[in-house]
Protein backbone atom coordinates (compact mmCIF):
# COMPACT_ATOMS: atom_id res chain seq x y z
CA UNK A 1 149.59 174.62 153.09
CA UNK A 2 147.66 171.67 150.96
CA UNK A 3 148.12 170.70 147.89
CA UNK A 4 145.93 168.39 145.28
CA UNK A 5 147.31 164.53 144.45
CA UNK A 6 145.68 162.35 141.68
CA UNK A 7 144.25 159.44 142.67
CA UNK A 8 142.54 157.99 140.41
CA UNK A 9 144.94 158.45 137.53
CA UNK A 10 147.28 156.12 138.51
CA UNK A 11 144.70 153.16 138.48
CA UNK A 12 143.63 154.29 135.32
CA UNK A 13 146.86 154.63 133.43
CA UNK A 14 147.41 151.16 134.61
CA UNK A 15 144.10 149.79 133.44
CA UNK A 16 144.48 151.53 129.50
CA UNK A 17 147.91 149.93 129.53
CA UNK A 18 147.00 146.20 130.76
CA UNK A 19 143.93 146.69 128.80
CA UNK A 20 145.91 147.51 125.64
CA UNK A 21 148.82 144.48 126.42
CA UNK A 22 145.90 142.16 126.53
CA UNK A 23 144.45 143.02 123.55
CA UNK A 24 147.56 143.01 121.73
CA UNK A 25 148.17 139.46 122.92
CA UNK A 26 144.49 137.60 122.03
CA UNK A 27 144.94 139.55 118.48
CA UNK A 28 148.31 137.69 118.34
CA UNK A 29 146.79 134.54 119.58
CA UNK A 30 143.58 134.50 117.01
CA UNK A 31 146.22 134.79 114.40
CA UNK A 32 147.99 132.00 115.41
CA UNK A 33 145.63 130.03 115.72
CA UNK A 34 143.64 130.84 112.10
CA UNK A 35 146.47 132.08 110.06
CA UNK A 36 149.70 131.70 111.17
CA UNK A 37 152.12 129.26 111.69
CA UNK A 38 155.39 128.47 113.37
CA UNK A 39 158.48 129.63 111.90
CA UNK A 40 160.52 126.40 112.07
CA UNK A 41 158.06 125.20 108.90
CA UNK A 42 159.85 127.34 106.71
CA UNK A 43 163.37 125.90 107.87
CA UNK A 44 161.99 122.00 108.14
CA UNK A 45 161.80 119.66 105.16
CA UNK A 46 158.07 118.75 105.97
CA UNK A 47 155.69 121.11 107.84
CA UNK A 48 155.18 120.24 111.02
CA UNK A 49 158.02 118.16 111.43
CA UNK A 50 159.63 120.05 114.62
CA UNK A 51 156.53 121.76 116.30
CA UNK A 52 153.17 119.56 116.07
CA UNK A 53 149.50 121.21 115.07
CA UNK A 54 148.34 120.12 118.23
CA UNK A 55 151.65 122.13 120.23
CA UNK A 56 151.31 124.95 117.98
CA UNK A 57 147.33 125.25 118.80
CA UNK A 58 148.11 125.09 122.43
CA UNK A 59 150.75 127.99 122.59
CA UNK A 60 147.88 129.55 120.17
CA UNK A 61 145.58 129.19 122.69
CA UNK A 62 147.53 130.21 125.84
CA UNK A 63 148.51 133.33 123.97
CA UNK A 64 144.49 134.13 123.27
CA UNK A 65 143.51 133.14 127.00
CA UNK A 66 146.31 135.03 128.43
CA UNK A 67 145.55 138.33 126.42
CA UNK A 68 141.35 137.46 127.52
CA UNK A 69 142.87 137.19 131.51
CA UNK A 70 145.32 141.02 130.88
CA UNK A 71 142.44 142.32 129.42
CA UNK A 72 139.97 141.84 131.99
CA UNK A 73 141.96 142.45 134.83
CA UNK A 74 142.27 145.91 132.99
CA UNK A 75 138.74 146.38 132.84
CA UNK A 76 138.54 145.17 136.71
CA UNK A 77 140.88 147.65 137.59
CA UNK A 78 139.06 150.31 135.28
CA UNK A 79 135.75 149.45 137.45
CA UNK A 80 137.21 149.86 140.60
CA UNK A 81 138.85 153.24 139.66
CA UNK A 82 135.36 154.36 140.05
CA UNK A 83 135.14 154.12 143.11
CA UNK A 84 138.45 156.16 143.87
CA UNK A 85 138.28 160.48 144.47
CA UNK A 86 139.67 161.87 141.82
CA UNK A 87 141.90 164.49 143.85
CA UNK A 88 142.70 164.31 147.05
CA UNK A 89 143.97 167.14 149.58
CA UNK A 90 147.05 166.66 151.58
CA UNK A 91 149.37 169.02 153.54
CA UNK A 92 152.95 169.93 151.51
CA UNK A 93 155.54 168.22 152.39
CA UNK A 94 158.31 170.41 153.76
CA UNK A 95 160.92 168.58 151.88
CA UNK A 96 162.41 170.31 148.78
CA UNK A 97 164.58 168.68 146.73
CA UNK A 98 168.06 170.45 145.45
């Protein structure tokens, strides 16, 4: 007796999640970098007296590049899916759980 396993699912479910996580992340990251700022200017006397412009704009910039690198490996893993069956036959286990 056979029965039918999803193969390429499992890629795929990976690939909408990492792809999702990344974009997430370089959203976060633009924001940072244009918009927002770091919270300890609201507790600080002076802004930018406890994180610097230029060490905010770096952690800006690592969050964008890192969200750019989740994203694409997403879309890497998406592409390769492609190549996967999407069902594949293979005999039952005999094995059934209590």
């Amino acid at each position: 007796m056979t029965e039918k396993v999803a193969v390429r699912a499992l890629p795929r479910l990976a690939a909408v999640l990492f792809m999702g996580w990344g974009t997430l992340f370089f959203i976060k990251g633009m924001w940072d970098c244009f918009v927002g700022g770091p919270e300890a200017n609201f507790y600080s006397s002076r802004p930018w007296e406890f994180v610097t412009r230029e060490q905010w704009f770096r952690f800006a910039g690592f969050e964008a590049f890192y969200g750019a690198a989740v994203f694409f490996l997403g879309r890497a893993l998406w592409i390769f899916s492609k190549r996967l069956p999407a069902w594949r036959e293979r005999e039952k286990s005999s094995f059934e759980p209590i």
